[in-house]
Protein backbone atom coordinates (compact mmCIF):
# COMPACT_ATOMS: atom_id res chain seq x y z
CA UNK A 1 91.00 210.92 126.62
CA UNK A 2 90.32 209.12 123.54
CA UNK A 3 90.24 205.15 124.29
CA UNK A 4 92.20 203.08 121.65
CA UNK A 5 90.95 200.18 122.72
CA UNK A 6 87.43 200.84 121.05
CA UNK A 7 86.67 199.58 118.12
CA UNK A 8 88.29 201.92 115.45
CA UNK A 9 85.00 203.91 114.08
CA UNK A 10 84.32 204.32 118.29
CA UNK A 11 87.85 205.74 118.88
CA UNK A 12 87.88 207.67 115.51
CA UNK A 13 84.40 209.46 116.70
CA UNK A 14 85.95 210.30 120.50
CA UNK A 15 89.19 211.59 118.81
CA UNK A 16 87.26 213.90 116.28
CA UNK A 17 84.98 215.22 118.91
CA UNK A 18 87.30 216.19 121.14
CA UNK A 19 89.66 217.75 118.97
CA UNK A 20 86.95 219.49 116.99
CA UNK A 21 87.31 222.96 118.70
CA UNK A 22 91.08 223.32 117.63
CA UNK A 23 90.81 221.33 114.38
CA UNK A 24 91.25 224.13 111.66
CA UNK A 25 94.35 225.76 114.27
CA UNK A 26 95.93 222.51 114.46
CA UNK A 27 95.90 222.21 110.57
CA UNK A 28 98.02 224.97 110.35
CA UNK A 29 99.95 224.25 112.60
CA UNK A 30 101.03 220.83 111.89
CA UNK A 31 101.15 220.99 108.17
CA UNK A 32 102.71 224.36 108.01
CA UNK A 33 99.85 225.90 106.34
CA UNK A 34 100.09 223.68 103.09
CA UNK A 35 96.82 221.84 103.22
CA UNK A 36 95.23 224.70 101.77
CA UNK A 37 97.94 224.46 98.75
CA UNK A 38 97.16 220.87 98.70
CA UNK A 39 93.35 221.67 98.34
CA UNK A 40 93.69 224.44 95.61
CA UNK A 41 95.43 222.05 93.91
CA UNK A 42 92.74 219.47 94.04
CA UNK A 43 90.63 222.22 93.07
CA UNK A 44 92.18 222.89 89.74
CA UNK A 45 92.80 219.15 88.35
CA UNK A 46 88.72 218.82 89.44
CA UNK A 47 88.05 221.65 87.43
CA UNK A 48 84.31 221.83 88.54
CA UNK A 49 82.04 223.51 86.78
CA UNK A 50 79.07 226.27 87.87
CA UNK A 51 75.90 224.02 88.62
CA UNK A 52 77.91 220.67 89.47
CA UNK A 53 77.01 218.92 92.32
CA UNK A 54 79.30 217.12 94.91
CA UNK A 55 78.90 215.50 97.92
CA UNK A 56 81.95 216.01 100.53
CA UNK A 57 82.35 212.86 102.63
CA UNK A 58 84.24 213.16 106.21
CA UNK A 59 83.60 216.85 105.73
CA UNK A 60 84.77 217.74 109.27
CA UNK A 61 85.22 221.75 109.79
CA UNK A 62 83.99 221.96 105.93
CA UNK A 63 86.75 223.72 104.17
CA UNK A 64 86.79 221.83 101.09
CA UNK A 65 82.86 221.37 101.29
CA UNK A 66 83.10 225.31 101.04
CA UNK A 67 85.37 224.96 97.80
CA UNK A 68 83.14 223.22 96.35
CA UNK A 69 80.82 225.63 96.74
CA UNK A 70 82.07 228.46 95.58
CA UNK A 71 83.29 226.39 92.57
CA UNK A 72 80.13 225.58 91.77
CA UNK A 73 78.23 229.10 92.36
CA UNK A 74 75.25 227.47 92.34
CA UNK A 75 74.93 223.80 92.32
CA UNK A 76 73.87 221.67 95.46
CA UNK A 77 76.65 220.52 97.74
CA UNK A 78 76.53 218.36 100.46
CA UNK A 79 78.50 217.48 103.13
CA UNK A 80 78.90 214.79 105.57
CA UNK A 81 80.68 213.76 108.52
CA UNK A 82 79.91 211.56 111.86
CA UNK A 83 80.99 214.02 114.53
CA UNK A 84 78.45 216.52 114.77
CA UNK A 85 81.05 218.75 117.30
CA UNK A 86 82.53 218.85 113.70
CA UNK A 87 79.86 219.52 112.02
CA UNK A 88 79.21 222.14 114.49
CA UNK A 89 82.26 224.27 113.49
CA UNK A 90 81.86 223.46 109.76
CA UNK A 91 78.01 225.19 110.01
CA UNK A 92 79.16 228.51 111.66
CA UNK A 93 81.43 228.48 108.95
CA UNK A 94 78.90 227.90 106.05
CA UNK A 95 76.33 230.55 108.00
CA UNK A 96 78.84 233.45 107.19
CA UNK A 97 79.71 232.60 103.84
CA UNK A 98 78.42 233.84 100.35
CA UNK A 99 78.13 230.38 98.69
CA UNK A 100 76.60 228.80 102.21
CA UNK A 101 72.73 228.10 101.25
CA UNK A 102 73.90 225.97 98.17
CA UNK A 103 75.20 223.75 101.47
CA UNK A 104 73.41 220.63 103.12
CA UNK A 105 75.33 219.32 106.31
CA UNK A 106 74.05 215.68 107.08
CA UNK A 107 75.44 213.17 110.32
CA UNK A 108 75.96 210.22 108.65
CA UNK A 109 78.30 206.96 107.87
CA UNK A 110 80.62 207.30 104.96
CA UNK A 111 80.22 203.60 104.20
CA UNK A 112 76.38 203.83 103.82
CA UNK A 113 75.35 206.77 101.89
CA UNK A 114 71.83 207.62 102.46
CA UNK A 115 71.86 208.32 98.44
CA UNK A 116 70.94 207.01 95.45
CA UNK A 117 73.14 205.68 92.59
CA UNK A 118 74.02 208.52 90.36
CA UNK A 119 73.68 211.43 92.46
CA UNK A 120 76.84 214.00 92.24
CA UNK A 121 78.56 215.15 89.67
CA UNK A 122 82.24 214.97 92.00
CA UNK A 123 82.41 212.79 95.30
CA UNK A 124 85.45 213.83 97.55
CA UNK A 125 86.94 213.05 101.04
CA UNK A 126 89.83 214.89 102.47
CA UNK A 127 92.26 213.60 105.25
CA UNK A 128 89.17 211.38 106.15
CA UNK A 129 89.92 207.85 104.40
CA UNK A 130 92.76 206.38 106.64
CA UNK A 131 89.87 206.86 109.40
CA UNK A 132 87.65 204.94 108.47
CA UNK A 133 87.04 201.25 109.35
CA UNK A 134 87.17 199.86 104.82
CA UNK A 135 88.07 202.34 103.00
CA UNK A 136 87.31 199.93 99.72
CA UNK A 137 84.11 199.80 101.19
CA UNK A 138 83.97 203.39 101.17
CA UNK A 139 85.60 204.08 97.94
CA UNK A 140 83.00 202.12 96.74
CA UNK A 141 80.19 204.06 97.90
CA UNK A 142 81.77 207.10 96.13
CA UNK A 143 81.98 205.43 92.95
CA UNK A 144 78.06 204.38 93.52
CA UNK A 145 76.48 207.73 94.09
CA UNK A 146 78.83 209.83 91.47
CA UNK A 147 77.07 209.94 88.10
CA UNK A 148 78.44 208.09 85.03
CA UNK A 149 81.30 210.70 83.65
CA UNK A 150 81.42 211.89 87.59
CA UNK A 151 85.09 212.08 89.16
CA UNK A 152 85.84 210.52 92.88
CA UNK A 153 88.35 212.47 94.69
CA UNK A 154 90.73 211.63 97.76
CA UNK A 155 93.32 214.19 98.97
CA UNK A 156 95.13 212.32 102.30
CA UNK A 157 98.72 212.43 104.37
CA UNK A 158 100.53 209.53 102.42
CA UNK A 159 104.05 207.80 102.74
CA UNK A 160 107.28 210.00 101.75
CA UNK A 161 109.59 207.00 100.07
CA UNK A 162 112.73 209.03 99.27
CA UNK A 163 115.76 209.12 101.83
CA UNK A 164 116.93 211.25 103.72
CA UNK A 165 113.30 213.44 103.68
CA UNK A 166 111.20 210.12 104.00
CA UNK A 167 113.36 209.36 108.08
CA UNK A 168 112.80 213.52 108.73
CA UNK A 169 108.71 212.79 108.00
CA UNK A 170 108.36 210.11 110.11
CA UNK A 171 110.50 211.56 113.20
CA UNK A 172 108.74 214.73 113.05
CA UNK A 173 105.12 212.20 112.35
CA UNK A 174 105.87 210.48 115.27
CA UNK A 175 107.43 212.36 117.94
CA UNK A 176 107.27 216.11 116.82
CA UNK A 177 103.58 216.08 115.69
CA UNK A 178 102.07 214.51 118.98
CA UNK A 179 103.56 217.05 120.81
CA UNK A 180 102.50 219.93 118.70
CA UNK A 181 98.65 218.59 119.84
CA UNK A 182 99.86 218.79 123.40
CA UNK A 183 101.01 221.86 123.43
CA UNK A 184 98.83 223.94 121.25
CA UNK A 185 95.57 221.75 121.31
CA UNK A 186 95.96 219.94 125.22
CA UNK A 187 95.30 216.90 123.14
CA UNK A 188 98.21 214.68 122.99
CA UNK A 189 96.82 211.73 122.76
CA UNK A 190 94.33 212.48 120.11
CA UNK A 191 97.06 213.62 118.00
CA UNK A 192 98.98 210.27 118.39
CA UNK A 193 96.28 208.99 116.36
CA UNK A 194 97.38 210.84 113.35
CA UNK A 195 100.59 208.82 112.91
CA UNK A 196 99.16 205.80 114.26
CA UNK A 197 96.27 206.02 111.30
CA UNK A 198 98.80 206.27 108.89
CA UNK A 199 100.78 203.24 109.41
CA UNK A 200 98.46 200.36 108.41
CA UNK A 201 97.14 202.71 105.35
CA UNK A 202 98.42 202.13 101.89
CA UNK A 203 101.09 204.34 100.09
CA UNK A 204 100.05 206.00 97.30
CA UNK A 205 100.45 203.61 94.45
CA UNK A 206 98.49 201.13 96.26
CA UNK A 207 95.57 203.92 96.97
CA UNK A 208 95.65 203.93 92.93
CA UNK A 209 95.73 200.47 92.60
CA UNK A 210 92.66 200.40 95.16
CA UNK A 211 90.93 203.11 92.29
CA UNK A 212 91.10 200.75 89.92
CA UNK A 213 90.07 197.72 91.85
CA UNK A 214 86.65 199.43 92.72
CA UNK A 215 86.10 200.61 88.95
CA UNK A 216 87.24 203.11 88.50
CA UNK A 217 89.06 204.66 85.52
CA UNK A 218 91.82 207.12 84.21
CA UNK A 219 93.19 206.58 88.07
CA UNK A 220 95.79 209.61 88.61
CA UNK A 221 97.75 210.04 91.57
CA UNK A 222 99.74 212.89 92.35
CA UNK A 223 102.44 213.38 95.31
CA UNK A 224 102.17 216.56 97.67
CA UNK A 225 105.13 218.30 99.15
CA UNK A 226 107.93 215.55 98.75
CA UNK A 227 104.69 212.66 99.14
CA UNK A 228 103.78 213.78 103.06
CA UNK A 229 100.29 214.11 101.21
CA UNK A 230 98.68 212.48 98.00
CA UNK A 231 95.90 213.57 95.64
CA UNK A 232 93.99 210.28 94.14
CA UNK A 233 91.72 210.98 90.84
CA UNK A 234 89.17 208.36 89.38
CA UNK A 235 86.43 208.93 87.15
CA UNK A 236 83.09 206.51 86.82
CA UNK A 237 82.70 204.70 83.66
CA UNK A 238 80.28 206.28 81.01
């Protein structure tokens, strides 16, 4: 059992270790399948290019790092995550797949990129930022290694605000979801954490507010599915 009395990056690592076995499963179960629309549409407003580079930060299981990928046919990709039982899935994954050897899989901390400035060409992090202990700290990081022109990317559960579908998201975020983990994942209380992460981070005009406070520009944000998720889109200064 996952210990919530850690400190956060400590109970975030338990809870993704554990639950790295059933991870892609429990995806879609508990999203109903749509976090793959969500990422295709990420996909298209990126728009990447063949030869871009990107690095994928809190990569898990590596589905979007494997996007990337095959967007880019041939340009270097890496991802990284700090559970390596994540990791481990994500690289039996990338072993079996055509666009695979453009892929680098690296254990690391997403607020201290072991890069240089001006790196990637796209620097993206799915359902990873409410996890981790500043996200400003991290955001900032992306904007550091992304080349001048290069886009940062978030794609992350978010805050419904309309009535009556914003009280349905929260009952079924709260007492359905949890459950869900139980029964198809024997992992109840790792899947608490999933509506407990979500209540201290910011809605979705605030994450675009937090865009612009770390520099970057042309912030976009677009709700997902009534707002249950939210795509974020800044690009680094010229």
């Amino acid at each position: 059992m996952a210990d919530s009395s850690k400190p956060k990056e400590e109970h975030v690592h338990d809870v993704f270790q554990q639950i790295a076995p059933n991870y892609d499963r429990m995806n879609n179960i508990i999203s109903f399948n749509r976090h793959k629309a969500w990422r295709k549409f990420a996909m298209r407003k990126m728009a990447v290019s063949p030869g871009d580079s990107a690095i994928d930060l809190c990569c898990g299981t590596c589905d979007w790092t494997l996007s990337l990928a095959e967007a880019s046919k041939n340009g270097p990709i890496t991802g990284l995550d700090f559970s390596q039982a994540m990791l481990d899935v994500g690289r039996r994954k990338i072993a079996v797949d055509p666009y695979g050897d453009q892929i680098t899989l690296i254990q690391g901390n997403a607020m201290e990129l072991p890069f240089a400035d001006n790196s990637f060409d796209y620097a993206t992090i799915g359902f990873g930022l409410r996890n981790v202990p500043d996200l400003v700290q991290v955001l900032k990081e992306m904007r550091r290694v992304v080349k001048p022109g290069g886009m940062v990317v978030c794609l992350e559960v978010s805050k419904p605000t309309a009535q009556p579908f914003k009280g349905l998201y929260y009952f079924y975020f709260d007492r359905i979801l949890p459950v869900f983990g139980k029964v198809f994942a024997k992992s109840y209380e790792q899947y608490k954490w999933l509506p407990e992460s979500l209540k201290p981070f910011p809605g979705r005009k605030e994450l675009a507010q937090t865009f612009r406070d770390v520099g970057l520009k042309q912030v976009e944000d677009y709700p997902l599915t009534g707002g249950v998720a939210a795509l974020h889109i800044g690009i680094k200064e010229k």
